[in-house]
Every structure is written in structure tokens, then in C-alpha cells.
N, C-alpha and C. Protein backbone atom coordinates (compact mmCIF):
# COMPACT_ATOMS: atom_id res chain seq x y z
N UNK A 1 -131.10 -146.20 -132.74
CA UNK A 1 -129.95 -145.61 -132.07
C UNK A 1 -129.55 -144.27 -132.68
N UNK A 2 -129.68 -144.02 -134.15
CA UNK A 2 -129.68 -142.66 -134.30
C UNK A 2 -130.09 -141.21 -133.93
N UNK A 3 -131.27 -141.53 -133.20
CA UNK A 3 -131.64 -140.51 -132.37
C UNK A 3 -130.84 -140.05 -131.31
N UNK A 4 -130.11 -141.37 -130.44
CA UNK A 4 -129.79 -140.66 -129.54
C UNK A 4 -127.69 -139.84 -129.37
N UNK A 5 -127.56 -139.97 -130.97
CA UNK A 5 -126.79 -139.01 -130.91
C UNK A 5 -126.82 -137.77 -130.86
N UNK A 6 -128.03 -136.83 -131.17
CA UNK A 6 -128.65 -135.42 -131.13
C UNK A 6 -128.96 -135.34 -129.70
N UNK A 7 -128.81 -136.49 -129.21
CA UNK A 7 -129.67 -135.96 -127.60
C UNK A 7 -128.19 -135.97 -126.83
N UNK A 8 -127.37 -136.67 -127.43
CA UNK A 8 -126.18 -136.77 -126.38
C UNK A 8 -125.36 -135.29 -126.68
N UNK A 9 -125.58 -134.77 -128.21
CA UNK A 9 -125.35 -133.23 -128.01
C UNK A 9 -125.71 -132.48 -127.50
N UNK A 10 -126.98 -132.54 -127.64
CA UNK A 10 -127.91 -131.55 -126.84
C UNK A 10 -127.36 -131.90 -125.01
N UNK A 11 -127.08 -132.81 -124.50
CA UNK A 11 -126.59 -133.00 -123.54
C UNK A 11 -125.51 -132.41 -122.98
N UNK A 12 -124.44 -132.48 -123.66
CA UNK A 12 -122.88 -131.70 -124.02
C UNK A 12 -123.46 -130.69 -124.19
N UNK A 13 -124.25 -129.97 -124.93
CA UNK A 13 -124.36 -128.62 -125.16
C UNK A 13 -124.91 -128.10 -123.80
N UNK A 14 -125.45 -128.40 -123.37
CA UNK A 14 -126.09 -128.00 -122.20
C UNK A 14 -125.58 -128.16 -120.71
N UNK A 15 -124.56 -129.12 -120.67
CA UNK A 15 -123.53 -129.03 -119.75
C UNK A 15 -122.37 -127.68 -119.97
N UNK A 16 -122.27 -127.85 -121.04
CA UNK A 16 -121.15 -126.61 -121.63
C UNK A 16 -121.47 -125.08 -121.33
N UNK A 17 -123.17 -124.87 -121.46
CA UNK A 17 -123.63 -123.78 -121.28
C UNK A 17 -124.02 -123.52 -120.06
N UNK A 18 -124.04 -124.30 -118.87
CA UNK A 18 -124.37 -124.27 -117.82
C UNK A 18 -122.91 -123.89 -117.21
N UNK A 19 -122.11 -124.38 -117.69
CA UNK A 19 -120.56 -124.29 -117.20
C UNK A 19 -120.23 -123.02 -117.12
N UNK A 20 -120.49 -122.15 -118.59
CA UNK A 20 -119.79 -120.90 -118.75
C UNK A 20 -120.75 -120.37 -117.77
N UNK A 21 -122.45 -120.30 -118.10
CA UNK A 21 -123.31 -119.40 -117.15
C UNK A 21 -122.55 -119.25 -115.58
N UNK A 22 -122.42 -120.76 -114.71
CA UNK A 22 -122.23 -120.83 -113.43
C UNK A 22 -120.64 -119.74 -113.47
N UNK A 23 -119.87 -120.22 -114.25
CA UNK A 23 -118.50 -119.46 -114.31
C UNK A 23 -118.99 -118.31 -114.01
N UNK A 24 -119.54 -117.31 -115.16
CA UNK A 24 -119.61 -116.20 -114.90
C UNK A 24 -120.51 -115.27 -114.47
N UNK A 25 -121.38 -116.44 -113.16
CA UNK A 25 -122.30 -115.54 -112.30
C UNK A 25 -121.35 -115.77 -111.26
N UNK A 26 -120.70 -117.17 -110.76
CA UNK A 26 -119.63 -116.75 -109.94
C UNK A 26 -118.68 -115.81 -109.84
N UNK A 27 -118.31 -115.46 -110.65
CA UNK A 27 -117.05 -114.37 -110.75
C UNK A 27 -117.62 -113.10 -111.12
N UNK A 28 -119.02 -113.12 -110.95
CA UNK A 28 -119.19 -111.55 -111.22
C UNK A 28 -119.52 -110.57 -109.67
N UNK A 29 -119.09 -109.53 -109.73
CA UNK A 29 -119.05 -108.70 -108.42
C UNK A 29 -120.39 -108.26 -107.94
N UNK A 30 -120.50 -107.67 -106.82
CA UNK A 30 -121.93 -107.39 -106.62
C UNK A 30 -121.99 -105.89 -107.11
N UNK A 31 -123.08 -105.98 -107.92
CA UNK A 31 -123.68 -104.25 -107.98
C UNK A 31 -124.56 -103.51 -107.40
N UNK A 32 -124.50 -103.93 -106.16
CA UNK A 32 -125.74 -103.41 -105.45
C UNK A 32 -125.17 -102.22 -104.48
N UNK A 33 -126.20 -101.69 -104.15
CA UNK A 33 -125.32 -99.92 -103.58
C UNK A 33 -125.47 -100.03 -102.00
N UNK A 34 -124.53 -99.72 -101.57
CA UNK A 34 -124.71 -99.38 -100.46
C UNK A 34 -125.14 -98.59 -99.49
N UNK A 35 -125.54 -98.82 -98.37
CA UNK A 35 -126.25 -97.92 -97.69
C UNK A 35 -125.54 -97.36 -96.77
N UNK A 36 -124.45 -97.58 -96.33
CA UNK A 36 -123.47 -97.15 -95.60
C UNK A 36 -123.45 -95.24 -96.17
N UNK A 37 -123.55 -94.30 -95.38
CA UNK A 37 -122.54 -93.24 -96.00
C UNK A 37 -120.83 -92.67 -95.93
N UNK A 38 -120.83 -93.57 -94.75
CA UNK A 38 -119.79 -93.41 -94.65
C UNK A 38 -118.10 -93.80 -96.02
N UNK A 39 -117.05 -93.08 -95.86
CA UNK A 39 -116.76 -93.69 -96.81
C UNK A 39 -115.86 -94.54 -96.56
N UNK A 40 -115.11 -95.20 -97.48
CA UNK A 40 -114.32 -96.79 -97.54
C UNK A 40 -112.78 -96.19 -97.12
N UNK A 41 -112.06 -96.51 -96.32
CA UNK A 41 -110.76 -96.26 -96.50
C UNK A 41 -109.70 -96.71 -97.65
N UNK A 42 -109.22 -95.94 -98.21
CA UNK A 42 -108.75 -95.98 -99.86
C UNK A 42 -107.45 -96.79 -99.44
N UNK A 43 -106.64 -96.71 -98.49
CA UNK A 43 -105.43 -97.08 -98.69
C UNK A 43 -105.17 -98.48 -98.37
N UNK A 44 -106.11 -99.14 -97.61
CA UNK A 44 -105.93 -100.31 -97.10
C UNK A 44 -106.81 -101.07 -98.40
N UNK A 45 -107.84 -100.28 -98.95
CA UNK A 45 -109.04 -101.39 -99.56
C UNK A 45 -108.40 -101.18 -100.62
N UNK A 46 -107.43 -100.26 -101.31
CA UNK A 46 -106.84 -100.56 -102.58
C UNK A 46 -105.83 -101.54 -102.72
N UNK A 47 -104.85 -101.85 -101.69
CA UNK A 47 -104.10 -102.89 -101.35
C UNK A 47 -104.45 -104.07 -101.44
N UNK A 48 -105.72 -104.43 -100.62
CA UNK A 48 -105.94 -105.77 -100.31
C UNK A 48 -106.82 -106.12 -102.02
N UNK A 49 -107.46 -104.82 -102.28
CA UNK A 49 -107.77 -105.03 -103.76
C UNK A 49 -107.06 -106.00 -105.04
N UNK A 50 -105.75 -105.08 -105.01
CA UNK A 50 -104.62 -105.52 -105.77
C UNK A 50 -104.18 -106.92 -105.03
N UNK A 51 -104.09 -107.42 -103.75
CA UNK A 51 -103.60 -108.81 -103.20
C UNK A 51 -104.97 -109.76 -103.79
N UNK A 52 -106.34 -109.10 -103.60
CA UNK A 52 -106.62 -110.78 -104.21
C UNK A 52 -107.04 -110.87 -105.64
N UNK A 53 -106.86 -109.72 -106.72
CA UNK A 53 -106.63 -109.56 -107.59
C UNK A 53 -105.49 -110.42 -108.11
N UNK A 54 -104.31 -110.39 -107.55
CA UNK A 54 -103.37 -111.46 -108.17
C UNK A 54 -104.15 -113.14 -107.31
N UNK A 55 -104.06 -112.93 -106.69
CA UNK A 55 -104.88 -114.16 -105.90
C UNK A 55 -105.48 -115.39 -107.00
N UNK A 56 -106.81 -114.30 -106.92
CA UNK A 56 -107.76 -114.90 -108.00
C UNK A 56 -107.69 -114.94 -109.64
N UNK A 57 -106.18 -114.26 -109.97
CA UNK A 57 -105.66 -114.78 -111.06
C UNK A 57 -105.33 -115.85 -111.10
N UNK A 58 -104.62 -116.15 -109.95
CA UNK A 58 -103.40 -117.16 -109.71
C UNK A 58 -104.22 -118.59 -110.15
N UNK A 59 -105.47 -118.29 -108.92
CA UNK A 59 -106.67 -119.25 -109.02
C UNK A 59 -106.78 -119.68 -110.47
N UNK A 60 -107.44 -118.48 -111.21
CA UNK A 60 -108.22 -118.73 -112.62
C UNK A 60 -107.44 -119.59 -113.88
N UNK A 61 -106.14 -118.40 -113.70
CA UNK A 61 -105.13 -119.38 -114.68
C UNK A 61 -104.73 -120.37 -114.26
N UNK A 62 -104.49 -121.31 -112.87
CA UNK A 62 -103.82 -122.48 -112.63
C UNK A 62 -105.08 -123.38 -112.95
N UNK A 63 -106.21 -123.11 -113.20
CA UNK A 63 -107.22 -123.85 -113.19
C UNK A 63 -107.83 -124.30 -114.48
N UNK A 64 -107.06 -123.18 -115.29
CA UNK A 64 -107.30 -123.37 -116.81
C UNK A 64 -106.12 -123.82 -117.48
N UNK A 65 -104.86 -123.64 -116.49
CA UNK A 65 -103.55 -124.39 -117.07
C UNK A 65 -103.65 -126.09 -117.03
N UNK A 66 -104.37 -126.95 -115.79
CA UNK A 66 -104.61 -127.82 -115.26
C UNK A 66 -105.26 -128.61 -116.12
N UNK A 67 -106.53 -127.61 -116.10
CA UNK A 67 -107.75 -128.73 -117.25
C UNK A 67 -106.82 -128.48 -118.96
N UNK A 68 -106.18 -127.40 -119.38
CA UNK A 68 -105.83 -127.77 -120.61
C UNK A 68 -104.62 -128.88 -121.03
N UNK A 69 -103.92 -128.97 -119.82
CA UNK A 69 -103.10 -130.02 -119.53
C UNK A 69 -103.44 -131.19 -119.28
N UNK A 70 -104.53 -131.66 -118.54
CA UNK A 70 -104.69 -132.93 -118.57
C UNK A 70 -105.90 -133.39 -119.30
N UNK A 71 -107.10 -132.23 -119.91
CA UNK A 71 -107.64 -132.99 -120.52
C UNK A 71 -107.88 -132.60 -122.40
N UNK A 72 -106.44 -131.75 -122.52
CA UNK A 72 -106.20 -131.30 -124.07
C UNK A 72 -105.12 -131.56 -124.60
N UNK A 73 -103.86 -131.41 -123.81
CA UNK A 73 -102.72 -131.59 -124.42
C UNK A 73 -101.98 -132.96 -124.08
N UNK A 74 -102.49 -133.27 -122.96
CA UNK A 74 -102.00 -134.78 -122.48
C UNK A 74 -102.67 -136.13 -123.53
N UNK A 75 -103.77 -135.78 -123.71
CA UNK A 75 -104.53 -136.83 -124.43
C UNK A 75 -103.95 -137.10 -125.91
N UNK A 76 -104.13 -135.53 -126.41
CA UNK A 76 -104.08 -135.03 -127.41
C UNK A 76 -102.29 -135.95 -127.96
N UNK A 77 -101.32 -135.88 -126.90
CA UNK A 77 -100.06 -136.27 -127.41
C UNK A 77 -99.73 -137.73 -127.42
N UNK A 78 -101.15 -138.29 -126.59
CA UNK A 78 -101.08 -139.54 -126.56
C UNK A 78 -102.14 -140.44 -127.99
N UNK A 79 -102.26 -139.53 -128.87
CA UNK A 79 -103.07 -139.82 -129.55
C UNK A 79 -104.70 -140.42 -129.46
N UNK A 80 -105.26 -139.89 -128.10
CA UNK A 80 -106.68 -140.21 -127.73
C UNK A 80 -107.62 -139.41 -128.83
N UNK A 81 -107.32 -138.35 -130.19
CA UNK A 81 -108.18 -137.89 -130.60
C UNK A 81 -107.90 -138.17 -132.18
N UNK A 82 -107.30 -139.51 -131.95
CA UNK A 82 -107.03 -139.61 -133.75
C UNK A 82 -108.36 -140.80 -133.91
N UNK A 83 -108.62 -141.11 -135.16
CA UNK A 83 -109.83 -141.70 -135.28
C UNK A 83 -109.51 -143.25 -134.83
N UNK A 84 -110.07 -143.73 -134.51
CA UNK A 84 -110.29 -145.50 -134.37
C UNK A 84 -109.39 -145.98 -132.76
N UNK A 85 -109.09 -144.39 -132.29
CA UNK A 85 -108.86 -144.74 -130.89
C UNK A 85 -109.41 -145.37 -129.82
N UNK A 86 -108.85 -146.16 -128.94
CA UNK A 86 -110.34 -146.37 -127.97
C UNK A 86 -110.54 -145.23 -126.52
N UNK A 87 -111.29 -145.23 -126.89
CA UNK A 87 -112.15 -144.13 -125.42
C UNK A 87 -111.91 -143.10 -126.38
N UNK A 88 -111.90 -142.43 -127.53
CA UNK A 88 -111.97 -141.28 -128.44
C UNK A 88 -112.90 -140.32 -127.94
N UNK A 89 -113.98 -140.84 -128.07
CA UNK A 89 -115.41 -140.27 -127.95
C UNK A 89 -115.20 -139.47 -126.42
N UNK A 90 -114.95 -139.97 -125.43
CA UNK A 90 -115.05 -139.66 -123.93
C UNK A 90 -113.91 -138.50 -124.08
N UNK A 91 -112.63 -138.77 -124.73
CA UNK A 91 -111.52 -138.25 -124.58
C UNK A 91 -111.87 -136.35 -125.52
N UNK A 92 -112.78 -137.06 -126.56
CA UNK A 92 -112.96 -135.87 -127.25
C UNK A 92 -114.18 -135.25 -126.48
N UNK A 93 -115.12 -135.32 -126.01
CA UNK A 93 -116.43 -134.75 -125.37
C UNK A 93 -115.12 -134.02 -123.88
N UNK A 94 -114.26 -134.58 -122.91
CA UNK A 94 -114.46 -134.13 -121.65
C UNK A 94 -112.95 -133.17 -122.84
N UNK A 95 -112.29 -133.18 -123.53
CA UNK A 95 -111.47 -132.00 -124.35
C UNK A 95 -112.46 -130.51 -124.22
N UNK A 96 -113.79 -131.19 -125.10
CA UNK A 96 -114.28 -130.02 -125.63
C UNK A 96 -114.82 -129.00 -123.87
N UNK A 97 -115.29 -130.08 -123.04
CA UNK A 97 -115.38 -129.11 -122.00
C UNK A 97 -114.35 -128.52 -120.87
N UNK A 98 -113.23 -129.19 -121.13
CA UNK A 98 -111.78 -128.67 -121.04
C UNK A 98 -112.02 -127.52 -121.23
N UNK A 99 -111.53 -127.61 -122.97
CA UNK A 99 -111.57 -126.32 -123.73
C UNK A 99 -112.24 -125.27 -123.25
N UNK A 100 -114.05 -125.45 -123.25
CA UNK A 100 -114.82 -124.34 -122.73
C UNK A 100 -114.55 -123.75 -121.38
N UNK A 101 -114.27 -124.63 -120.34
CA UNK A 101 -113.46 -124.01 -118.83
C UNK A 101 -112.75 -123.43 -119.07
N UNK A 102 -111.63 -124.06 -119.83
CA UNK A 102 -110.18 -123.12 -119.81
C UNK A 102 -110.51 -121.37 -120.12
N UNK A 103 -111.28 -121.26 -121.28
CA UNK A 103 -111.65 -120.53 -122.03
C UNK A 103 -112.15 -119.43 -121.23
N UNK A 104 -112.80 -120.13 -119.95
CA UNK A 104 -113.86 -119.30 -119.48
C UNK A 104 -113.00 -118.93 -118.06
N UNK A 105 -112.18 -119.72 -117.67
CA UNK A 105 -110.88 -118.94 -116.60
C UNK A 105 -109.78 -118.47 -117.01
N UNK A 106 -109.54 -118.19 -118.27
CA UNK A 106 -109.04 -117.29 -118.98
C UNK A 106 -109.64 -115.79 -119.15
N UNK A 107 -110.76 -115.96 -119.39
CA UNK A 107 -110.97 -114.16 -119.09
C UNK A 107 -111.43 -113.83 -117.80
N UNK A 108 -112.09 -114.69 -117.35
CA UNK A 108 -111.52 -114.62 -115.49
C UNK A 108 -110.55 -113.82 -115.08
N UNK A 109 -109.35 -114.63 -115.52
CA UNK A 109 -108.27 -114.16 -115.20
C UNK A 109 -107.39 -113.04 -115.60
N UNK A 110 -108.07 -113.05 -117.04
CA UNK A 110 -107.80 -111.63 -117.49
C UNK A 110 -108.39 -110.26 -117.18
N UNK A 111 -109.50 -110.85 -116.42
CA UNK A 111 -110.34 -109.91 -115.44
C UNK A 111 -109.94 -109.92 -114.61
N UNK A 112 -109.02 -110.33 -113.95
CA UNK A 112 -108.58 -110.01 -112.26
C UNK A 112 -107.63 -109.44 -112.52
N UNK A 113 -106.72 -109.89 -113.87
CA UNK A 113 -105.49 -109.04 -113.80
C UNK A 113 -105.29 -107.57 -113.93
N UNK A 114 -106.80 -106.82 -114.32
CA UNK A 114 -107.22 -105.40 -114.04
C UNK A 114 -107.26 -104.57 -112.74
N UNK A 115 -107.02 -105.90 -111.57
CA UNK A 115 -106.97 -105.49 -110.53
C UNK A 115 -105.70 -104.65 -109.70
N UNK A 116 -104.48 -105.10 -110.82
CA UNK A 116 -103.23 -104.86 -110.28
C UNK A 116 -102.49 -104.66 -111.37
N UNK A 117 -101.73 -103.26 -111.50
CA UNK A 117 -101.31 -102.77 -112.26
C UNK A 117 -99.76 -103.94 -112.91
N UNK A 118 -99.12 -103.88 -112.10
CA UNK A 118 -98.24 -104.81 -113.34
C UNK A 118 -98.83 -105.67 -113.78
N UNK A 119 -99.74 -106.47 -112.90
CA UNK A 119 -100.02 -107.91 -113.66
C UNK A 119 -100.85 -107.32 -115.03
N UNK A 120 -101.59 -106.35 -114.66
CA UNK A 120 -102.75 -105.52 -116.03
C UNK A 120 -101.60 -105.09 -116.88
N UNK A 121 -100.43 -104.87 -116.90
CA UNK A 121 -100.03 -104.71 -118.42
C UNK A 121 -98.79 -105.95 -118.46
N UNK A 122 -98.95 -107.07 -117.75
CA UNK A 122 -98.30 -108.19 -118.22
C UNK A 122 -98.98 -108.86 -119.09
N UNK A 123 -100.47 -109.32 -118.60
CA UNK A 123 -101.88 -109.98 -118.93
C UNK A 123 -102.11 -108.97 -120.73
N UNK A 124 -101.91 -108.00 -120.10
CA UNK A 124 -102.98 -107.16 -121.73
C UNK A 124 -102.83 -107.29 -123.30
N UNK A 125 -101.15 -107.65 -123.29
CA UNK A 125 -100.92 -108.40 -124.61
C UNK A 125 -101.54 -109.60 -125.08
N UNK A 126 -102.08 -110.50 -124.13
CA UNK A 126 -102.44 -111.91 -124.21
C UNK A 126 -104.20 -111.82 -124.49
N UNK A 127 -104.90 -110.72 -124.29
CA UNK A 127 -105.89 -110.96 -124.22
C UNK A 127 -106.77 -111.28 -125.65
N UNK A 128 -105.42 -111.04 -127.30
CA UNK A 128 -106.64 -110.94 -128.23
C UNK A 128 -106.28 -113.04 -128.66
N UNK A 129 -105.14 -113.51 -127.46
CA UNK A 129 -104.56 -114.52 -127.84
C UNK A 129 -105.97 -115.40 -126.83
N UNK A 130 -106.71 -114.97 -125.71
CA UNK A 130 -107.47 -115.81 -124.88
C UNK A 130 -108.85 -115.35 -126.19
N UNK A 131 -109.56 -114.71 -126.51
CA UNK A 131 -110.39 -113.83 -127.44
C UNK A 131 -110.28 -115.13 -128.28
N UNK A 132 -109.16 -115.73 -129.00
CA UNK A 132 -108.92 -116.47 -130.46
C UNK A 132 -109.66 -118.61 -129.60
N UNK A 133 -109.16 -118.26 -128.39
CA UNK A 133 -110.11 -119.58 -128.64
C UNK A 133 -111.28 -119.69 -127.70
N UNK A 134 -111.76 -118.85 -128.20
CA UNK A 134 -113.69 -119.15 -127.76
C UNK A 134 -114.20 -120.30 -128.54
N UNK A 135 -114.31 -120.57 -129.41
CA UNK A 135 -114.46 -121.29 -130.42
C UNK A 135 -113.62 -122.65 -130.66
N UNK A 136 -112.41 -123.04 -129.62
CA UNK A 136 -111.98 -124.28 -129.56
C UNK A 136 -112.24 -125.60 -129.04
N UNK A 137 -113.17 -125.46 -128.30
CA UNK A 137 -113.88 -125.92 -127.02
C UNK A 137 -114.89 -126.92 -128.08
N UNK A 138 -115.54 -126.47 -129.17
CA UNK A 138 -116.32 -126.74 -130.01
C UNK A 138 -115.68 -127.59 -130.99
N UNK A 139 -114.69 -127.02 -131.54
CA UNK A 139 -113.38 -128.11 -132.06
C UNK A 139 -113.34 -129.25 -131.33
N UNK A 140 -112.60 -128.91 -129.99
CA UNK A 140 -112.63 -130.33 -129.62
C UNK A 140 -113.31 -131.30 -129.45
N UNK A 141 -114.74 -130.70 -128.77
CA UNK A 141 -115.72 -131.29 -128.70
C UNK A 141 -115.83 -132.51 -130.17
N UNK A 142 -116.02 -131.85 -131.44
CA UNK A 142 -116.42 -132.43 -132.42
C UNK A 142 -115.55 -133.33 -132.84
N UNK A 143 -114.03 -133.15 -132.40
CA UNK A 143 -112.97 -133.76 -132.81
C UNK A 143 -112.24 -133.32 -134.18
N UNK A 144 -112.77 -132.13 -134.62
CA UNK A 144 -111.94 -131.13 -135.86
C UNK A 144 -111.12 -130.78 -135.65
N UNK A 145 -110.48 -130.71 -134.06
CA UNK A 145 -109.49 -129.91 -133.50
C UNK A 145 -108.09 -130.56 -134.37
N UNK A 146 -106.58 -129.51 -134.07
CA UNK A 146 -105.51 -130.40 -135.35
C UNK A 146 -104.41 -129.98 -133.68
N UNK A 147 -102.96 -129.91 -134.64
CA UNK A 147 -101.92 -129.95 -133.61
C UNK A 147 -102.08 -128.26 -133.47
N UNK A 148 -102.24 -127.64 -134.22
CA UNK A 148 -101.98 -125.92 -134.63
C UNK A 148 -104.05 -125.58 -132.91
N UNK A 149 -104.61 -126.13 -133.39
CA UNK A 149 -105.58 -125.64 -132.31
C UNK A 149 -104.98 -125.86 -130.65
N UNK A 150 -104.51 -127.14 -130.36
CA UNK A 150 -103.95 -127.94 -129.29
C UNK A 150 -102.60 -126.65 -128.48
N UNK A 151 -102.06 -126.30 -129.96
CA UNK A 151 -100.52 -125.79 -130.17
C UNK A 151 -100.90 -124.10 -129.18
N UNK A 152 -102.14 -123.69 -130.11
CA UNK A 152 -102.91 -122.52 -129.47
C UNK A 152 -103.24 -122.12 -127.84
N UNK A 153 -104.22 -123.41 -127.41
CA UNK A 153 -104.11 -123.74 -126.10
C UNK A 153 -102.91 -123.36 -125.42
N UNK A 154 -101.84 -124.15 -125.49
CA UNK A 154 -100.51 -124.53 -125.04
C UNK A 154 -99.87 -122.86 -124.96
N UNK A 155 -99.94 -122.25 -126.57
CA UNK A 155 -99.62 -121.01 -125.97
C UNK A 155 -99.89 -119.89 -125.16
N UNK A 156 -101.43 -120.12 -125.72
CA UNK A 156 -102.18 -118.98 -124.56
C UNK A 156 -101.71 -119.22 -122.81
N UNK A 157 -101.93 -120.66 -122.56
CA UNK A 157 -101.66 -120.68 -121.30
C UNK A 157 -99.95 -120.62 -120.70
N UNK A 158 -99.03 -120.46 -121.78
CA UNK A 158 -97.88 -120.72 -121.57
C UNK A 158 -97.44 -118.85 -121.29
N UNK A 159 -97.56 -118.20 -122.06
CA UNK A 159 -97.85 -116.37 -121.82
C UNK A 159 -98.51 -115.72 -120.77
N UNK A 160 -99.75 -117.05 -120.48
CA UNK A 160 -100.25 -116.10 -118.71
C UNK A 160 -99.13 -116.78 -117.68
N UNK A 161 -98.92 -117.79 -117.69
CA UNK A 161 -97.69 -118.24 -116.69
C UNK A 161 -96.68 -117.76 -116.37
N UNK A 162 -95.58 -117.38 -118.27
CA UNK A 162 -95.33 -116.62 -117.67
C UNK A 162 -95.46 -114.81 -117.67
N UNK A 163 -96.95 -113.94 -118.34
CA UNK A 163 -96.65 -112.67 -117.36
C UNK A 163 -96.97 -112.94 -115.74
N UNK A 164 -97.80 -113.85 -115.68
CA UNK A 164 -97.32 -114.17 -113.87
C UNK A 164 -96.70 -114.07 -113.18
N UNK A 165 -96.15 -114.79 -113.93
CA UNK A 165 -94.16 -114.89 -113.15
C UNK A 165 -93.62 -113.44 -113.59
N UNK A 166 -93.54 -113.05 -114.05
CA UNK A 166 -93.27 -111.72 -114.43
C UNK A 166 -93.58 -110.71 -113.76
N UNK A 167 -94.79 -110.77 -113.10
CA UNK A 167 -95.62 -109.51 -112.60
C UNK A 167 -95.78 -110.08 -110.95
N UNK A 168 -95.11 -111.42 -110.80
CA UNK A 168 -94.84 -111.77 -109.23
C UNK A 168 -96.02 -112.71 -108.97
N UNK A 169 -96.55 -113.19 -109.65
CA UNK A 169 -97.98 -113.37 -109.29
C UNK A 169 -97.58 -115.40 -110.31
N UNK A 170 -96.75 -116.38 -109.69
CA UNK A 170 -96.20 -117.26 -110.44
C UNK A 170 -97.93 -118.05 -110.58
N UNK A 171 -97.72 -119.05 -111.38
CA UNK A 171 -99.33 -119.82 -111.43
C UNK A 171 -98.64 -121.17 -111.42
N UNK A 172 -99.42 -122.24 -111.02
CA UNK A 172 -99.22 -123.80 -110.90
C UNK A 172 -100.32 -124.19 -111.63
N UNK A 173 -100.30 -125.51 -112.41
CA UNK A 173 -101.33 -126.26 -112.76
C UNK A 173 -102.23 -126.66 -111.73
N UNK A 174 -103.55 -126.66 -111.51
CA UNK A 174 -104.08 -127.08 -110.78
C UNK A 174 -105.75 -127.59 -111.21
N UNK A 175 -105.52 -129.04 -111.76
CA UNK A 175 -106.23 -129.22 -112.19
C UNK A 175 -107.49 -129.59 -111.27
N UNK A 176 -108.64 -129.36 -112.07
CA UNK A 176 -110.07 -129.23 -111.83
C UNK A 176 -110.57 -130.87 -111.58
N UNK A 177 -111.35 -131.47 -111.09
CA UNK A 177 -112.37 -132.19 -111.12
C UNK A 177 -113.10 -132.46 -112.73
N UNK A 178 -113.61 -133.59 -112.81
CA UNK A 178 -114.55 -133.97 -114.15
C UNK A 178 -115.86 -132.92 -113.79
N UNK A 179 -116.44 -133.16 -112.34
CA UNK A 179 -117.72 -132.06 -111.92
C UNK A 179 -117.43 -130.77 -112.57
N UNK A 180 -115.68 -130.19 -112.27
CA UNK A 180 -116.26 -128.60 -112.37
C UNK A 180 -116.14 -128.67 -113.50
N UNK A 181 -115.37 -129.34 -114.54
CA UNK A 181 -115.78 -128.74 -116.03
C UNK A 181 -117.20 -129.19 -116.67
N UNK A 182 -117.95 -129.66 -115.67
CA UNK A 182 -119.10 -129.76 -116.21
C UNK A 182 -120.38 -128.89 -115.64
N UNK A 183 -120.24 -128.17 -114.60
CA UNK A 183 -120.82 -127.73 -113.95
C UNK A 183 -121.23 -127.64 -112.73
């Protein structure tokens, strides 16, 4: 049976990395050129720019408020990640890919909020606070995580809510599926 704890990482690891990949080929724009010469009308396409710019904030952060809420801080207060818990193991593995989603619709979202000027300097203070947990996801995973990592979470997502609300653009929890934080 010792073997197949390296494989059940390697498993987790590879759900985790498939997660961020799919994340961020989805959310990346097309770079391909157009053949059109004509040109784009500026006043309407900068508008609707800035509308789903908050949009797909709204999206990114309620989606990373959701999964850190129900599968980091909810658990976490119910004591699912102290040792000799039962369901620990499950509670700490679907944390750590919590964590990595959240993580990864966090700069999502800090990428859309470039789209629209208030929300881009509501969002811009927060970004070296989304930056600090790349690396939590892995915590949890392992179960090293403490109240001060959990505490982190909680704030990062508590500062995009509210420059949201701030910049008009409010966010709801909206939590994810077990599928999408896995891929």
C-alpha cells in the first residue's frame, strides 16, 4: 500500500495542473490578426469592453469567493483539517484544489479588472495580496496550512468584494462544482 500514496499525488498533482492550464487557455484572448481592413468603431467597442470587463470579474471573483468558502474556510472552521478528523484526507486534497482555483480566478479577475478603469485602480492594491497565495493551494493540499494561511484566503477575497462594490461591479459567492475545481 505504500506505493500508492505517490500515485495518489501524482494524481492531485495532475488534476491541479490541468486545472490552472484549462483556466488559463480559457481566459486567454485571441491573438490572431485580422483580415478585416476596415476599422472597429471605438466608442461602442470601448464600452461594451469595459461592461464585460466588470462582467467577467464579477464571474472570476464570485467563483473564487465560493470555492474558498465552501471548500477552505467552511471546513477549515469546522475543524475538517486538524489531525485524526474523519474525512481529513478528502477535506484536505478538494482544500488544496480549492485553493489552486481560487488562486487561478483571482488573477483572472485581476485581469479583467484592467478592463475598466475604476475597477483597475480598485483591484490594483490587491494584486501583490492575490501574488502571496500561489503557493497555498499546496499548503492545503498537504495539510501544513494554519489559521494565518486560511485568514489570508479570507482576506484576499474579502478586498476584491469589496473594491467591487466600490467600483460598482458588487460580487456574490458562487460556488463551483467538485468537476470545475478539478478540471
Amino acid at each position: 500500500m505504500p506505493s500508492s500514496v505517490p500515485l495518489r499525488r501524482l494524481f492531485v498533482a495532475l488534476l491541479l495542473s490541468c486545472t490552472v492550464l484549462v483556466g488559463a487557455t480559457g481566459c486567454g484572448g485571441g491573438s490572431g490578426s485580422s483580415s478585416s481592413s476596415s476599422p472597429a468603431p471605438s466608442g461602442t467597442a470601448s464600452a461594451e469592453k469595459q461592461k464585460l470587463a466588470k462582467t467577467r470579474f464579477v464571474a472570476n471573483a464570485g467563483l473564487a469567493a465560493g470555492a474558498t468558502y465552501q471548500w477552505i474556510v467552511k471546513p477549515y472552521r469546522a475543524g475538517a483539517f486538524k489531525k485524526g478528523a474523519d474525512g481529513r484526507k478528502t477535506a484536505l486534497v478538494k482544500a488544496g484544489l480549492a485553493g489552486g482555483f481560487a488562486y487561478n480566478r483571482l488573477k483572472a479577475a485581476a485581469e479583467n479588472a484592467k478592463g475598466d478603469p475604476l475597477l483597475s485602480k480598485a483591484v490594483a492594491p490587491l494584486t501583490a495580496g492575490i501574488a502571496s497565495l500561489k503557493e497555498l493551494g499546496t499548503k492545503l493540499r498537504t495539510g501544513e496550512a494554519g489559521a494565518g494561511d486560511v485568514g489570508a484566503f479570507e482576506n484576499v477575497i474579502n478586498g476584491i468584494k469589496d473594491a467591487g462594490k466600490s467600483a460598482g461591479a458588487e460580487v456574490k459567492d458562487k460556488v463551483p462544482s467538485t468537476s470545475q475545481l478539478g478540471g
